[in-house]
Protein backbone atom coordinates (compact mmCIF):
# COMPACT_ATOMS: atom_id res chain seq x y z
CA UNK A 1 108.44 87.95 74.21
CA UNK A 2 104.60 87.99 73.20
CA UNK A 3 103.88 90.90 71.68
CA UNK A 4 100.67 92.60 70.52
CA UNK A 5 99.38 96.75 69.06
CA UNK A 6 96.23 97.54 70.22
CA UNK A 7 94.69 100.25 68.22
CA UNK A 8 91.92 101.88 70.10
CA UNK A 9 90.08 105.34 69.01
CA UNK A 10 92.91 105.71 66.39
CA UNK A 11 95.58 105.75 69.54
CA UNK A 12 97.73 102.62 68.94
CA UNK A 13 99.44 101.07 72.12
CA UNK A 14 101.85 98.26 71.95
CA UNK A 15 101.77 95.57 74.59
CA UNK A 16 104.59 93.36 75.54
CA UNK A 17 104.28 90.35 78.04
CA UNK A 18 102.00 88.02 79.50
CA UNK A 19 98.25 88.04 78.34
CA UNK A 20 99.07 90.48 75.65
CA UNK A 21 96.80 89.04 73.01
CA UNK A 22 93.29 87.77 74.96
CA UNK A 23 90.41 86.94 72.86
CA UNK A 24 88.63 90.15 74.38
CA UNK A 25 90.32 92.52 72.17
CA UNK A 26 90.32 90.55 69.23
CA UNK A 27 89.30 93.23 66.84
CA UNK A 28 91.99 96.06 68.00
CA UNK A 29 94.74 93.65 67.76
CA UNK A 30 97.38 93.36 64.94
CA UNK A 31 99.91 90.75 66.24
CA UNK A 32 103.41 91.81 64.35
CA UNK A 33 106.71 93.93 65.16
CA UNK A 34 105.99 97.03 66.44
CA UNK A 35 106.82 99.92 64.66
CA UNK A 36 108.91 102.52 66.30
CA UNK A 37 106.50 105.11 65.39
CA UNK A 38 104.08 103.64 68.00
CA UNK A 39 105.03 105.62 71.62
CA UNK A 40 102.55 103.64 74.15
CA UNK A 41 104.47 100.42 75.11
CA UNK A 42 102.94 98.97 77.98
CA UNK A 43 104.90 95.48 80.06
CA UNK A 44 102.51 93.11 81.83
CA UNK A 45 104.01 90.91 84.47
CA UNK A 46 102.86 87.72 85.38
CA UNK A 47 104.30 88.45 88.89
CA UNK A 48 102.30 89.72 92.04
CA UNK A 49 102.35 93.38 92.56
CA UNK A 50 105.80 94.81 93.76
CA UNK A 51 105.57 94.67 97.84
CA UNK A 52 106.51 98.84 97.48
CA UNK A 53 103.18 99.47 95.73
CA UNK A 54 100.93 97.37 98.01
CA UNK A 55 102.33 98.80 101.25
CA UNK A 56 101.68 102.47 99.73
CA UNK A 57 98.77 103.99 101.75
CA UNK A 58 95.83 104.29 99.94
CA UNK A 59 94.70 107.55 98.08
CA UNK A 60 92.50 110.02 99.71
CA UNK A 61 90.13 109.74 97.11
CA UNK A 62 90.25 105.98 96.29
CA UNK A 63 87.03 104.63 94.76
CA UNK A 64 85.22 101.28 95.99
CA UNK A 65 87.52 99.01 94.64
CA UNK A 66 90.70 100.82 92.93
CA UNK A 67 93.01 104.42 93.55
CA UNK A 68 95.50 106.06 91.66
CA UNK A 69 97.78 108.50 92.71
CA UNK A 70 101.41 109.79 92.57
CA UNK A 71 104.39 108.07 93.83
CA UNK A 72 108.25 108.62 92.90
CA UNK A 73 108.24 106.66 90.36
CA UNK A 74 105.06 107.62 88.31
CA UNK A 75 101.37 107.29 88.52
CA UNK A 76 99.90 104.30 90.35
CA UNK A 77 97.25 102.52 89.56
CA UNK A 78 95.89 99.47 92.18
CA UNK A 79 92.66 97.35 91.44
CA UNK A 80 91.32 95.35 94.86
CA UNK A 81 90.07 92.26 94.36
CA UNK A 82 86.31 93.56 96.26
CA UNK A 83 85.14 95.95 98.37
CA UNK A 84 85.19 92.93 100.93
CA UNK A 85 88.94 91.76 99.92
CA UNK A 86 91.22 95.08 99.90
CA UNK A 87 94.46 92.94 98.98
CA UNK A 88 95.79 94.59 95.95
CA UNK A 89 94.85 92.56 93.01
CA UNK A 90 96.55 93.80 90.05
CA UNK A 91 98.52 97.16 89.74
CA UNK A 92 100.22 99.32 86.46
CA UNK A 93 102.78 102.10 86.84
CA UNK A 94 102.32 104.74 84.16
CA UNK A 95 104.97 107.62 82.95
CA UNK A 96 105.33 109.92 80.57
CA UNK A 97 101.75 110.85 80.12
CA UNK A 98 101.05 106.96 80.50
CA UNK A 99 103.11 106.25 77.51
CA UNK A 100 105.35 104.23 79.29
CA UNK A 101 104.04 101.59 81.76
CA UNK A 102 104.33 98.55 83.54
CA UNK A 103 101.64 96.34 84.41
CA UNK A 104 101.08 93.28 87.10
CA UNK A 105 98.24 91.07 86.84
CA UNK A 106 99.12 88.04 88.92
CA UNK A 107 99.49 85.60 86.01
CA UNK A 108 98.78 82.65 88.58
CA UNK A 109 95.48 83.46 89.09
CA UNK A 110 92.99 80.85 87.76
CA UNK A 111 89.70 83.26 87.56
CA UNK A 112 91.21 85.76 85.03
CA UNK A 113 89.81 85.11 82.00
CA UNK A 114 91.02 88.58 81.02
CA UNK A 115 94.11 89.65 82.62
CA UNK A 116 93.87 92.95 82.20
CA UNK A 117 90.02 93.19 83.27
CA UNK A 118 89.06 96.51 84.08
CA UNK A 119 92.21 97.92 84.87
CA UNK A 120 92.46 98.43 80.78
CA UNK A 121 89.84 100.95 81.07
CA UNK A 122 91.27 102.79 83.73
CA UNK A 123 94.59 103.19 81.84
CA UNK A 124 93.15 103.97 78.30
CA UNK A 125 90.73 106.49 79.87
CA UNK A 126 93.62 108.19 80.87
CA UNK A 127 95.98 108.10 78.24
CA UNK A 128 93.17 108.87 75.54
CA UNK A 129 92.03 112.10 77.33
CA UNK A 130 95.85 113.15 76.15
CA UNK A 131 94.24 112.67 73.04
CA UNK A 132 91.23 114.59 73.49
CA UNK A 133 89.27 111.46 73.98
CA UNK A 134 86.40 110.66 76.14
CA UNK A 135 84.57 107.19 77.08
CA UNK A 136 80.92 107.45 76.88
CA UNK A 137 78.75 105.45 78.25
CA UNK A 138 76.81 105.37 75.18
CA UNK A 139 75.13 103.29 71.79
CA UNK A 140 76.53 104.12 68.63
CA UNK A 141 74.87 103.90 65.22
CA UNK A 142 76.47 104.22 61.73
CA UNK A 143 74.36 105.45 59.52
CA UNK A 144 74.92 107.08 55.79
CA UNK A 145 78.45 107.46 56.73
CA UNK A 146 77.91 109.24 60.19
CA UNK A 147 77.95 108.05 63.60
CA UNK A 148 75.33 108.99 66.37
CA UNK A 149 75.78 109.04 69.61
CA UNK A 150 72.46 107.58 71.85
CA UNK A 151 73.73 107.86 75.32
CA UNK A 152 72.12 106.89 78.42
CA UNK A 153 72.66 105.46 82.10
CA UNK A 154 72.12 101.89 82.75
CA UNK A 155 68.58 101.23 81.90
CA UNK A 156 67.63 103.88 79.27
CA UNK A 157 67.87 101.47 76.40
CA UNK A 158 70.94 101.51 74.98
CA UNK A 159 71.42 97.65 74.67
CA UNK A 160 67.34 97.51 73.09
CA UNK A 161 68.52 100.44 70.99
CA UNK A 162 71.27 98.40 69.83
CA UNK A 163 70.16 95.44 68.85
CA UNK A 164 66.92 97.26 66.82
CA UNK A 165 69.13 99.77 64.76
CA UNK A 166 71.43 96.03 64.27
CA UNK A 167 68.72 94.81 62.29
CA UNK A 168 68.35 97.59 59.43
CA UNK A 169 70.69 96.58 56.88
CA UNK A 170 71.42 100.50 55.90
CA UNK A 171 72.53 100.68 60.19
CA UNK A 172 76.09 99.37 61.68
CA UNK A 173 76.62 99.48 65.41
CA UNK A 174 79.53 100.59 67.07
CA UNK A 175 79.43 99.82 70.48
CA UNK A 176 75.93 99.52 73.00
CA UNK A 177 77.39 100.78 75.81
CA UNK A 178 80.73 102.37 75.66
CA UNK A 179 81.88 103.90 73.02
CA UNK A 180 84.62 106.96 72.54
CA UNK A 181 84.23 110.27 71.26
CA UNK A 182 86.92 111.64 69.92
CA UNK A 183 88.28 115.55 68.70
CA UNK A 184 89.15 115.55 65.24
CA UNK A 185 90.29 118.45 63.23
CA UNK A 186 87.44 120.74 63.34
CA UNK A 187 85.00 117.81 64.14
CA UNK A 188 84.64 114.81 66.07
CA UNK A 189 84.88 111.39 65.71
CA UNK A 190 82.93 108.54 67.32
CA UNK A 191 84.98 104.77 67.72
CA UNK A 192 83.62 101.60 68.91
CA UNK A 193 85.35 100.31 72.02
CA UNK A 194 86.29 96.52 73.40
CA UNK A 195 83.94 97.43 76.75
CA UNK A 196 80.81 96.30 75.29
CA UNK A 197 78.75 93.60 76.84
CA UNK A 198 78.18 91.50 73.58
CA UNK A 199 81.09 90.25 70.86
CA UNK A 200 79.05 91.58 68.11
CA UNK A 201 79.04 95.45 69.12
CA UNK A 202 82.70 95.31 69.75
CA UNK A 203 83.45 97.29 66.66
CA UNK A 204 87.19 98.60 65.97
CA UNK A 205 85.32 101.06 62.98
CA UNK A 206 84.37 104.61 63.40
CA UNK A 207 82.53 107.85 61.85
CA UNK A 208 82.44 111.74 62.26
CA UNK A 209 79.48 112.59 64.45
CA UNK A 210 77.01 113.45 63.19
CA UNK A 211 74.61 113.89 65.93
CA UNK A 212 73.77 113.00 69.80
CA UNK A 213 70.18 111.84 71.14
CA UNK A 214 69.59 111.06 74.60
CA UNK A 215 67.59 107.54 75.25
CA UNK A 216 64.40 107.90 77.23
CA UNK A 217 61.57 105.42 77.07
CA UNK A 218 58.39 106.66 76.31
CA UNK A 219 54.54 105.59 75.31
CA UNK A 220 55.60 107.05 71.53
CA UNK A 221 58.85 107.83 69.36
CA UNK A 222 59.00 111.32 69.89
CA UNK A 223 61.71 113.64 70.05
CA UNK A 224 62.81 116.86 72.30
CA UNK A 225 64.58 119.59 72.05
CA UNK A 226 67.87 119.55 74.31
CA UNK A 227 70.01 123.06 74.00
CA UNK A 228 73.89 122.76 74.60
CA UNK A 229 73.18 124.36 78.55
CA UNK A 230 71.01 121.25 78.92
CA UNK A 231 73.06 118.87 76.70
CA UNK A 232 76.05 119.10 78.65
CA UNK A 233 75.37 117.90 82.04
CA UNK A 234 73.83 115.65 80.28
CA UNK A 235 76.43 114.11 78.21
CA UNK A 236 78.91 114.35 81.24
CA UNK A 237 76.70 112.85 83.53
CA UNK A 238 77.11 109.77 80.65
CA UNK A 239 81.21 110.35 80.32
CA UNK A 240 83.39 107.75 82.32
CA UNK A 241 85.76 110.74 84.26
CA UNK A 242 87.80 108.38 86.28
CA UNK A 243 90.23 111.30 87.00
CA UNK A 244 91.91 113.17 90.02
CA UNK A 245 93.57 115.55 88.23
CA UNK A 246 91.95 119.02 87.88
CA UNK A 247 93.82 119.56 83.95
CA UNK A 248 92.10 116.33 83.02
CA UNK A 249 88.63 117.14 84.60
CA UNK A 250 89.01 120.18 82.67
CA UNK A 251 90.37 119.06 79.30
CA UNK A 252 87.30 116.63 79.37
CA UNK A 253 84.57 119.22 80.29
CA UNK A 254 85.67 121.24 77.10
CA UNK A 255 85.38 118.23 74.73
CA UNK A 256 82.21 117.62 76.00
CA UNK A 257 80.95 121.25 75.66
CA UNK A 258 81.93 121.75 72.50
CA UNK A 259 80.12 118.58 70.91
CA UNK A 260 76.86 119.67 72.07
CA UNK A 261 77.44 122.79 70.52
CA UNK A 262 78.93 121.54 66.91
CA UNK A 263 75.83 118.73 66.28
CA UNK A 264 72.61 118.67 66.74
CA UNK A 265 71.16 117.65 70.10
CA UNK A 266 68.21 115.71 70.83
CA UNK A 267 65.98 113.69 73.93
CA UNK A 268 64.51 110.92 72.32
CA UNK A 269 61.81 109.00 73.33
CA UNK A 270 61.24 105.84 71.97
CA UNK A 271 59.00 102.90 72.19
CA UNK A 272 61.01 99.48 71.58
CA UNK A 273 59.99 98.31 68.22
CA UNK A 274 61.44 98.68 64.93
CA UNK A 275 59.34 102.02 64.07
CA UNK A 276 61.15 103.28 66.40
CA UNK A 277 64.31 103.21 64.01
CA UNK A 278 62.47 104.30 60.95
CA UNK A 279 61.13 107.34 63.14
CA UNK A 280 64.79 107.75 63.81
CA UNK A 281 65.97 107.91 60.44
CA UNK A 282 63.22 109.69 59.14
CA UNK A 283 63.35 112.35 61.28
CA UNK A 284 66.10 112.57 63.39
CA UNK A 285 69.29 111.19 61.24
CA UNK A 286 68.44 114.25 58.12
């Protein structure tokens, strides 16, 4: 049986079965006998979903095109193929803290490039907040030894922020889009993530944080001040909290709070040219 261990934010999960090893996950994959110390083993199935889990009705609180909720046998995950197309398109049952799973992605289908497409970032959300683990939808910037986080919502300049701080020799990018922020001992730790746009800011490296600055465009590079009351709805309004549970909700929300208050937080405004990355580390990355 194919056989892969992704390593993602330090939490390694081994994956057995069909479309274990696609080219999306290229650099979080070591391809070799799983060790017994690893305790994520996830099956895909080439099979259609299970008839049992299709006919299940859906969850109160399903989103546009997916739900998850409790059944007998664990926790259920179901992707639809559109909001126009509700047939169930792929599906995962998850135990033991989604440890243990067992995923169906309807090998025969020609327009998966990806088999696991989206659904991968529903489960890992899920298990990594176990870990005290959050996806951000953020750009990340290595610099000195330190990561930054530069979060932002689609169209605050995280990709343009990217792609300037890529061309600084002294700067390595982690991720322009999501990234994942991490508890560790009495700090935190920022990982790139496989869920960004372009192959290059895919990065499997990471860094303590050293810092978090909110993208804004602006007429100059300037920056803000941003207290930890204002910082925090901030940064969760940027966290990917695909959750139902009220523990997890929770567990999240205190990660969150307490990285605001252990960095320093900033707004920055920035104009799209290189000066705005030597403003950056000039000022803001001391």
């Amino acid at each position: 049986m194919d056989q892969s261990v992704l390593e993602i934010a330090g939490v390694p999960v081994a994956i057995h079965g069909y479309g274990c090893c696609p080219p999306f996950f290229s650099g979080f994959r070591t391809v070799r006998r799983v060790p017994e110390t690893v305790r994520a083993r996830w099956n895909i199935h080439s099979h259609p979903v299970p008839q049992r889990f299709v006919t299940v009705p859906p969850a109160r609180n399903a989103f546009d095109r997916w739900d998850h909720l409790s059944c007998r046998d664990g926790r259920l995950f179901r992707l639809r193929r559109s909001s126009a197309d509700p047939s169930i398109w792929k599906a995962a049952l998850m135990r033991d803290g989604y440890h243990r799973g067992d995923i169906w992605v309807n090998g025969r289908d020609p327009a998966q490039a990806d088999p696991l497409f989206f659904l991968d970032l529903l489960l890992w959300a899920h298990l990594l907040i176990g870990y005290e683990a959050l996806i951000i939808h953020a750009a990340a910037v290595k610099y000195q030894g330190r990561a930054f986080l530069f979060p932002g919502l689609s169209g605050s300049g995280k990709s343009t922020w990217s792609k300037l701080a890529s061309n600084r020799n002294n700067c390595e990018v982690l991720g322009e889009d999501k990234v994942i922020l991490r508890k560790k001992g009495a700090g935190f730790e920022v990982y790139g993530s496989p869920w960004n746009p372009r192959r290059r800011y895919r990065s499997p490296r990471s860094g303590p944080l050293g810092g978090i600055f909110f993208l804004e465009h602006s007429s100059v590079n300037r920056f803000y001040r941003c207290p930890p009351p204002s910082a925090f709805p901030r940064l969760l309004q940027a966290a990917f909290l695909p959750f139902v549970r009220k523990d997890e909700y929770i567990r999240a929300a205190a990660i969150l709070e307490r990285s605001v208050a252990e960095v320093p937080v900033r707004r920055f405004g920035f104009l799209p040219s290189t000066a705005a990355v030597d403003f950056w580390i000039s000022v803001g990355a001391d």
